[in-house]
N, C-alpha and C. Protein backbone atom coordinates (compact mmCIF):
# COMPACT_ATOMS: atom_id res chain seq x y z
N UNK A 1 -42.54 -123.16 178.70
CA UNK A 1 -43.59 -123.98 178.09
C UNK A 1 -43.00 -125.20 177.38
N UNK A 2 -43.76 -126.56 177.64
CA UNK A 2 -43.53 -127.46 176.76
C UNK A 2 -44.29 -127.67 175.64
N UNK A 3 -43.79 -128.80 175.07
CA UNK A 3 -44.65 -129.20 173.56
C UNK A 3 -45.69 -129.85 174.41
N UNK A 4 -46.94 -129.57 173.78
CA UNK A 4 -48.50 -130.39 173.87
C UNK A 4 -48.17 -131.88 173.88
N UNK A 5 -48.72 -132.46 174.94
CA UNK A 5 -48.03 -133.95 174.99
C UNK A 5 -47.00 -134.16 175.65
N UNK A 6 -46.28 -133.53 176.30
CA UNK A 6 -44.63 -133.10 177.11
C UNK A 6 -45.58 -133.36 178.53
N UNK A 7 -44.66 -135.23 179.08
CA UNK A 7 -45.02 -135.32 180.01
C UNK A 7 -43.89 -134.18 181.41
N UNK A 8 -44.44 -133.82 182.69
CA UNK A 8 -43.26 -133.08 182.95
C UNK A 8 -43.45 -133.36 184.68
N UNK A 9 -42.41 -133.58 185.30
CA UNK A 9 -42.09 -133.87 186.93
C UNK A 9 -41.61 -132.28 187.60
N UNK A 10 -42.65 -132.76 188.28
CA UNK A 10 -42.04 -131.41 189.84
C UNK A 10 -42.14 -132.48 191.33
N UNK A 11 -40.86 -131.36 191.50
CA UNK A 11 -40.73 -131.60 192.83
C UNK A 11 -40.65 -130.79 194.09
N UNK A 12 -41.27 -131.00 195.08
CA UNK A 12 -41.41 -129.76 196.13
C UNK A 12 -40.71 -129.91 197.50
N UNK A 13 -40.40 -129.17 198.29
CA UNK A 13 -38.71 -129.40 199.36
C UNK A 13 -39.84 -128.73 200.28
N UNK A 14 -40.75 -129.49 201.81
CA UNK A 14 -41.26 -128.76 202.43
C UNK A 14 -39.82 -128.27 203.57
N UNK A 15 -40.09 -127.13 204.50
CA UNK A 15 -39.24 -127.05 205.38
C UNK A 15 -40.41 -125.92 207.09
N UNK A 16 -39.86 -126.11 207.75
CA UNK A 16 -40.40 -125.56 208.95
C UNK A 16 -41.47 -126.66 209.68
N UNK A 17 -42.89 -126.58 210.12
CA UNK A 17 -43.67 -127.48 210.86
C UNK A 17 -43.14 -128.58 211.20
N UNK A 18 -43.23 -129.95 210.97
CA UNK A 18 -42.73 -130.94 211.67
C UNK A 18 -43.05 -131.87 210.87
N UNK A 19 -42.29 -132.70 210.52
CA UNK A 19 -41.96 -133.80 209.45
C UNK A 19 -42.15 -135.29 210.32
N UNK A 20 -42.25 -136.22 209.37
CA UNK A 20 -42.70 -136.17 208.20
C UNK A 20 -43.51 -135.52 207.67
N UNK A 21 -43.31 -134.81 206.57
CA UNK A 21 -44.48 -134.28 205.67
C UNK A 21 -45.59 -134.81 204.71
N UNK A 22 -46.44 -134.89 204.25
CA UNK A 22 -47.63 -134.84 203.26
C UNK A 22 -47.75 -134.19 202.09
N UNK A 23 -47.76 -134.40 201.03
CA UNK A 23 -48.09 -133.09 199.87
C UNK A 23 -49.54 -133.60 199.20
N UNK A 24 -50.09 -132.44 198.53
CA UNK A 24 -51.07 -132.72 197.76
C UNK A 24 -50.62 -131.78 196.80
N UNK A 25 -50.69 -132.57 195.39
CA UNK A 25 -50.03 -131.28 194.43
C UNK A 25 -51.86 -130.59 193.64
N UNK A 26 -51.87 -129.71 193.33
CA UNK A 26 -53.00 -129.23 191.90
C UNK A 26 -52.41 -128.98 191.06
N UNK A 27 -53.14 -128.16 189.87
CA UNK A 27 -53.56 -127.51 188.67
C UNK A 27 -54.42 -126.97 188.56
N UNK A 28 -54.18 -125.64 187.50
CA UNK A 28 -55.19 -124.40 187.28
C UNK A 28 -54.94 -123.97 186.40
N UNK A 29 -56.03 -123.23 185.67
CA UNK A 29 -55.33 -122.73 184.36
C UNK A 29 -55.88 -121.18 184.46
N UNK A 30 -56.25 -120.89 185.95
CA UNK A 30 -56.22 -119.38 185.63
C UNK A 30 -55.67 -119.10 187.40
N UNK A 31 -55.54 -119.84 188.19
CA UNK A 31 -54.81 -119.03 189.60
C UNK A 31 -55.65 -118.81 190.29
N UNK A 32 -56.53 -119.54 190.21
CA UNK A 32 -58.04 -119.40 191.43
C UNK A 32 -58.84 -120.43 191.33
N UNK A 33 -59.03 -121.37 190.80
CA UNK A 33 -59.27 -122.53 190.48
C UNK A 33 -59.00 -123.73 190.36
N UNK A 34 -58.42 -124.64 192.12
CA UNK A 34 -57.61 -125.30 191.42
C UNK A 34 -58.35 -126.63 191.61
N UNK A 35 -57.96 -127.65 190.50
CA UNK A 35 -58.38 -129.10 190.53
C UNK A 35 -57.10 -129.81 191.22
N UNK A 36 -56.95 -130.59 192.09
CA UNK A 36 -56.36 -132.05 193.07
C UNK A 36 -56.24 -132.60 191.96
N UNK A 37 -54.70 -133.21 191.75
CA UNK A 37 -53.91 -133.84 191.19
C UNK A 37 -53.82 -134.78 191.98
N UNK A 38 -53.50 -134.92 192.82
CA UNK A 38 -53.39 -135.86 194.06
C UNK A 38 -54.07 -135.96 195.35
N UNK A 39 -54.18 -137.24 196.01
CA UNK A 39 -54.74 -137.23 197.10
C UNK A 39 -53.32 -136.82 198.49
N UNK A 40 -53.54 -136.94 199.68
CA UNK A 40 -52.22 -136.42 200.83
C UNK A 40 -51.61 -136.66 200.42
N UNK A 41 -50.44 -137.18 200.45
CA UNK A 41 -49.45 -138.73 200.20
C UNK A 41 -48.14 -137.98 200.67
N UNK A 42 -47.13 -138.91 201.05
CA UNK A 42 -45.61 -138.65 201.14
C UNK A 42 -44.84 -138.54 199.92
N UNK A 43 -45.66 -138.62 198.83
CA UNK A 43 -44.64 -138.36 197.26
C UNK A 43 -44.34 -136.75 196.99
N UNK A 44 -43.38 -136.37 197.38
CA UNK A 44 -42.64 -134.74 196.90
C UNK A 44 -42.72 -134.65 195.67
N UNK A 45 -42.67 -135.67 194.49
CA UNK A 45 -42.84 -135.39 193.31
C UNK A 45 -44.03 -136.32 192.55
N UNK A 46 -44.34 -135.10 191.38
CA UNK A 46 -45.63 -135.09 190.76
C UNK A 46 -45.42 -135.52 189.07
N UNK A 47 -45.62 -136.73 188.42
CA UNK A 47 -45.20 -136.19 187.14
C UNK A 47 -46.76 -136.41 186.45
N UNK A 48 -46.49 -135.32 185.70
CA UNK A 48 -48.13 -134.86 184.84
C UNK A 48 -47.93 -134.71 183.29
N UNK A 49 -48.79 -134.90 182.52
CA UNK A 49 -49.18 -134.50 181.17
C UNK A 49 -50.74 -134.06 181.13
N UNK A 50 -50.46 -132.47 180.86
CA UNK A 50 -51.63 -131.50 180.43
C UNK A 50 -52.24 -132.10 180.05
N UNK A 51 -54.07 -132.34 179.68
CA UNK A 51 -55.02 -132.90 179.32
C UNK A 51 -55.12 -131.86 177.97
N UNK A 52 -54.57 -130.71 177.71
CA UNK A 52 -54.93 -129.80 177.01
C UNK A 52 -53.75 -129.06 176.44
N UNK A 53 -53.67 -128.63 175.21
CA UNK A 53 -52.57 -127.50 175.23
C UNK A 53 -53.14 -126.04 175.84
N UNK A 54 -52.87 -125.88 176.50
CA UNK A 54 -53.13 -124.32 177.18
C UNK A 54 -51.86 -123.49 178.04
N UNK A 55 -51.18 -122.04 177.68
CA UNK A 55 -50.12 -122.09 178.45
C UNK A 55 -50.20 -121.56 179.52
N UNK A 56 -52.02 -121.61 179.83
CA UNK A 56 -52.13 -120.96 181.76
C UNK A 56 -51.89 -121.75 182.67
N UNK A 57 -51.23 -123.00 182.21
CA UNK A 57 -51.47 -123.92 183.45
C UNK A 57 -50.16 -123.69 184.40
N UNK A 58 -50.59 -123.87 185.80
CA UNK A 58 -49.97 -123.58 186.73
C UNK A 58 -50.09 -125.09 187.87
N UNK A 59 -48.91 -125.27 188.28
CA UNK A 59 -49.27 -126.59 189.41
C UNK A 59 -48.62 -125.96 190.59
N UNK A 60 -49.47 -126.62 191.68
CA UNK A 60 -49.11 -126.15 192.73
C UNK A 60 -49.18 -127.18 193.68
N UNK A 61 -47.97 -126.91 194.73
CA UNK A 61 -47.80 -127.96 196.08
C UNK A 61 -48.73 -127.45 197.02
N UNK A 62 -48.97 -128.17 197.86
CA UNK A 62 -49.30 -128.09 199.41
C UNK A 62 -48.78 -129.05 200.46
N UNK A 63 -48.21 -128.51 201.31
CA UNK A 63 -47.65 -129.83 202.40
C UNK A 63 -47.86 -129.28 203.48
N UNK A 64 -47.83 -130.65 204.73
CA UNK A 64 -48.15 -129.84 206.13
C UNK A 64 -47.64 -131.50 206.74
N UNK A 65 -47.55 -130.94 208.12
CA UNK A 65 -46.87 -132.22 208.74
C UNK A 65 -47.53 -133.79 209.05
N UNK A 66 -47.00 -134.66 208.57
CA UNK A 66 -48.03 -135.86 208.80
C UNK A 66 -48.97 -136.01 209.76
N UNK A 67 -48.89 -135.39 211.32
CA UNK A 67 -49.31 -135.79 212.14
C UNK A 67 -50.58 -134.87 211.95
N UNK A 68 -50.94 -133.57 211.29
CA UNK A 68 -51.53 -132.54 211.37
C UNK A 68 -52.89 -132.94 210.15
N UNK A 69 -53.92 -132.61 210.90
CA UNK A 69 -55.37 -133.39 210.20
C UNK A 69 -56.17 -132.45 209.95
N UNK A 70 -55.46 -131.34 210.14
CA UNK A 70 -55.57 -129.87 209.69
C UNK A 70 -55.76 -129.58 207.82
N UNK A 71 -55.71 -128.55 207.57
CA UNK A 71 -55.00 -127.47 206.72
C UNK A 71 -53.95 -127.92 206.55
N UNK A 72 -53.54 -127.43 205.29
CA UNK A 72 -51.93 -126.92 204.98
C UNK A 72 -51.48 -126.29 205.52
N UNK A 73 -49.89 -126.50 206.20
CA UNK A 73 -49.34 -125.50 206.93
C UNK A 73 -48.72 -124.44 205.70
C-alpha cells in the first residue's frame, strides 16, 4: 500500500498470440467490477493516482494482438 495521493506506474510484459500487442489497463476495488483506465493503446505502462484512499484497489492489464478486433487474448 501507498500513501493517499501516491501517484504509482505499472507495467505489463504481454507474451504468446502475435505482436504487436494492445493493452487496456482497469481498476476495482472489489475484483468484479472493473472501471477502464484506458482506452486499446500500445502503452505497456499505466501511471495512476487513486481517486480515493481505499486499500481494495486492484489494477489490472489486458492485452491481445494488434491485428485481433476480438477479445482479450
Amino acid at each position: 500500500p501507498q500513501p493517499f495521493g501516491t501517484t504509482v506506474t505499472f507495467t505489463a510484459t504481454a507474451s504468446g498470440g502475435q505482436a504487436p500487442y494492445l493493452y487496456r489497463w482497469f481498476t476495482s476495488t472489489d475484483g468484479s467490477t472493473w472501471t477502464p483506465l484506458t482506452a486499446w493503446g500500445s502503452a505497456n505502462t499505466v501511471t495512476w493516482t487513486p481517486p480515493a484512499a481505499n486499500a481494495n484497489y486492484q489494477v489490472r492489464a489486458a492485452a491481445k494482438g494488434s491485428w485481433n478486433t476480438g477479445v482479450a487474448e
